[in-house]
Protein backbone atom coordinates (compact mmCIF):
# COMPACT_ATOMS: atom_id res chain seq x y z
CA UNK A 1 0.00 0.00 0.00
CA UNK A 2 1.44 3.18 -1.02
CA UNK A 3 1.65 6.68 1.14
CA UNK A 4 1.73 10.00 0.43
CA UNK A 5 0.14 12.14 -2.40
CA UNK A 6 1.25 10.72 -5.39
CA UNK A 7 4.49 12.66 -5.48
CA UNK A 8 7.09 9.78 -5.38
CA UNK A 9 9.62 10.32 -7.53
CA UNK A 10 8.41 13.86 -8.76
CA UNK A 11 12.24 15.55 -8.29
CA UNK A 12 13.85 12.63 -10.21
CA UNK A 13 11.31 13.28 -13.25
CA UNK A 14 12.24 16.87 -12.67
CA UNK A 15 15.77 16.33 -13.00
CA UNK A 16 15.83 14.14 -16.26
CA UNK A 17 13.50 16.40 -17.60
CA UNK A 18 15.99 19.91 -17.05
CA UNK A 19 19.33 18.00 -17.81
CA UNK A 20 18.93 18.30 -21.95
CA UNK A 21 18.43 22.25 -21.09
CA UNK A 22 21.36 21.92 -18.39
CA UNK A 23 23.95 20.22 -21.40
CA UNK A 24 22.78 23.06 -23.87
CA UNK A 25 23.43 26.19 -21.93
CA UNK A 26 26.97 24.38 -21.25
CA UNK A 27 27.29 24.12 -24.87
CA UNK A 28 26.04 27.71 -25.48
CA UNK A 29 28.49 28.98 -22.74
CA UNK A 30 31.86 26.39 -24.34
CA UNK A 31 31.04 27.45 -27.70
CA UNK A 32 31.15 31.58 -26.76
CA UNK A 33 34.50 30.55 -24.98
CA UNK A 34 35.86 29.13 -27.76
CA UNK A 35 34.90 32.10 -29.66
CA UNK A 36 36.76 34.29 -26.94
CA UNK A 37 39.72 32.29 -27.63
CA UNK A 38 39.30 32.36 -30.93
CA UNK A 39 39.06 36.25 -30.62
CA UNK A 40 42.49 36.53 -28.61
CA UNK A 41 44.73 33.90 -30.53
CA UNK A 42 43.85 36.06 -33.72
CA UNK A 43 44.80 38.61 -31.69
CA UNK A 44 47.93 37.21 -30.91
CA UNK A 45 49.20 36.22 -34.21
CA UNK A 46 48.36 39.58 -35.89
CA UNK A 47 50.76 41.08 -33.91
CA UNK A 48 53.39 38.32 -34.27
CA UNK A 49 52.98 38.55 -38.02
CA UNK A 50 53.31 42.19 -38.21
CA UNK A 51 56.29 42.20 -36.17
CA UNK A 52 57.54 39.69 -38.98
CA UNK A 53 56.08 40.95 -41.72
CA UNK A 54 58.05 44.64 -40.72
CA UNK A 55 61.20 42.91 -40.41
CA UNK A 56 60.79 41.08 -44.18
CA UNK A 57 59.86 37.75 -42.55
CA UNK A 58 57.24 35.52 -43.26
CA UNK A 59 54.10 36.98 -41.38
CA UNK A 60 51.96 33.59 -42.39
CA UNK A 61 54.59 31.41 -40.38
CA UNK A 62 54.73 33.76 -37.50
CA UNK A 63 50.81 33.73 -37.25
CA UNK A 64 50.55 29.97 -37.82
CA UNK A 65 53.26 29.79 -34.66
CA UNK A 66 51.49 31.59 -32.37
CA UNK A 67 48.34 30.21 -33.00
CA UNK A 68 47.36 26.80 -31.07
CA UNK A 69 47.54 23.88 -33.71
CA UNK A 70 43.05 23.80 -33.36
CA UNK A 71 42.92 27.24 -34.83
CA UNK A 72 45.77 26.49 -37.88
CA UNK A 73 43.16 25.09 -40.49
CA UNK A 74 41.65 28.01 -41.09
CA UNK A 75 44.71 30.50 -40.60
CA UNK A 76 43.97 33.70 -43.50
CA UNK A 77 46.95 35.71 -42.92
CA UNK A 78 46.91 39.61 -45.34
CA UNK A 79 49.67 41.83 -45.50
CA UNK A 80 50.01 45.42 -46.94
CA UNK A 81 52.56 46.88 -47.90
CA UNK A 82 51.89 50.19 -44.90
CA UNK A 83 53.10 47.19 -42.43
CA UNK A 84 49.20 46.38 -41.39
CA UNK A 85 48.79 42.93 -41.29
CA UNK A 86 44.98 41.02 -40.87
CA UNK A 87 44.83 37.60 -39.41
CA UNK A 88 41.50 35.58 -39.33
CA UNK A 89 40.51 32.07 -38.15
CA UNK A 90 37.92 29.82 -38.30
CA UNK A 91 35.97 29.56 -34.53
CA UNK A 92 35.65 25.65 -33.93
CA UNK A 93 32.52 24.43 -33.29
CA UNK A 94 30.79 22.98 -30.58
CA UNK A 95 28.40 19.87 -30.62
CA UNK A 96 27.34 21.39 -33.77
CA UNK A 97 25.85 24.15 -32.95
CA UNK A 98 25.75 27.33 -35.28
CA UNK A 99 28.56 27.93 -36.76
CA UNK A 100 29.94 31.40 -36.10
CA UNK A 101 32.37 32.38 -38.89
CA UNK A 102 35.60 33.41 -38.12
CA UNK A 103 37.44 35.81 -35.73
CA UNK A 104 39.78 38.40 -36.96
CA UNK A 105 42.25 40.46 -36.01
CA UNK A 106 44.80 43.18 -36.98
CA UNK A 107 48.12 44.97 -36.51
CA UNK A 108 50.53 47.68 -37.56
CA UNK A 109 54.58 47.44 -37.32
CA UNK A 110 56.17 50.25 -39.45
CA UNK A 111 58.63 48.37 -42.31
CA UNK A 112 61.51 48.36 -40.76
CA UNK A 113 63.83 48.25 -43.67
């Protein structure tokens, strides 16, 4: 004979029901990290490359080392002849979410020639 009003079990259901929303918010929150990242290696690189790139070195291989080997794939790397050099990567995706394009990024050295 059972007790109570019928409420046995009511947090478990609860709980199974909230944990797909629980996993997609920590998917939402990853995948704007990774864009962050994303953001800040470009970042990074830009200004590697122009230091390069105003010194007559090769700005692609600078970016591509400063860049961690997930972001390398979709390395764009632009240099002008002012010394202004534009880096962009592809953001990785998360669990397949939407896909967010890539992050770019840009920097200045003076030629130093």
């Amino acid at each position: 004979m059972r007790t109570g009003n019928g409420q046995d079990g009511q947090a478990g259901v609860e709980l199974v029901a909230l944990l797909p929303l629980a996993v997609a918010v920590l998917a939402v929150l990853w995948q704007l990290a990774l864009a962050g990242h994303a953001t800040w290696a470009a970042a990074a690189a830009a200004r590697a490359a122009a230091r390069a790139h105003a010194i007559g070195l090769d700005a692609p291989a600078a970016a591509r080392a400063h860049l961690p080997s997930l972001l390398e794939p979709g390395l764009r790397v632009r240099a002008s002849a002012d010394g202004t050099v534009e880096v962009g990567v592809r953001i990785p995706v998360v669990l397949g979410l939407v896909d967010l394009g890539r992050a770019s990024a840009s920097a200045r050295f003076a030629p130093q020639r």
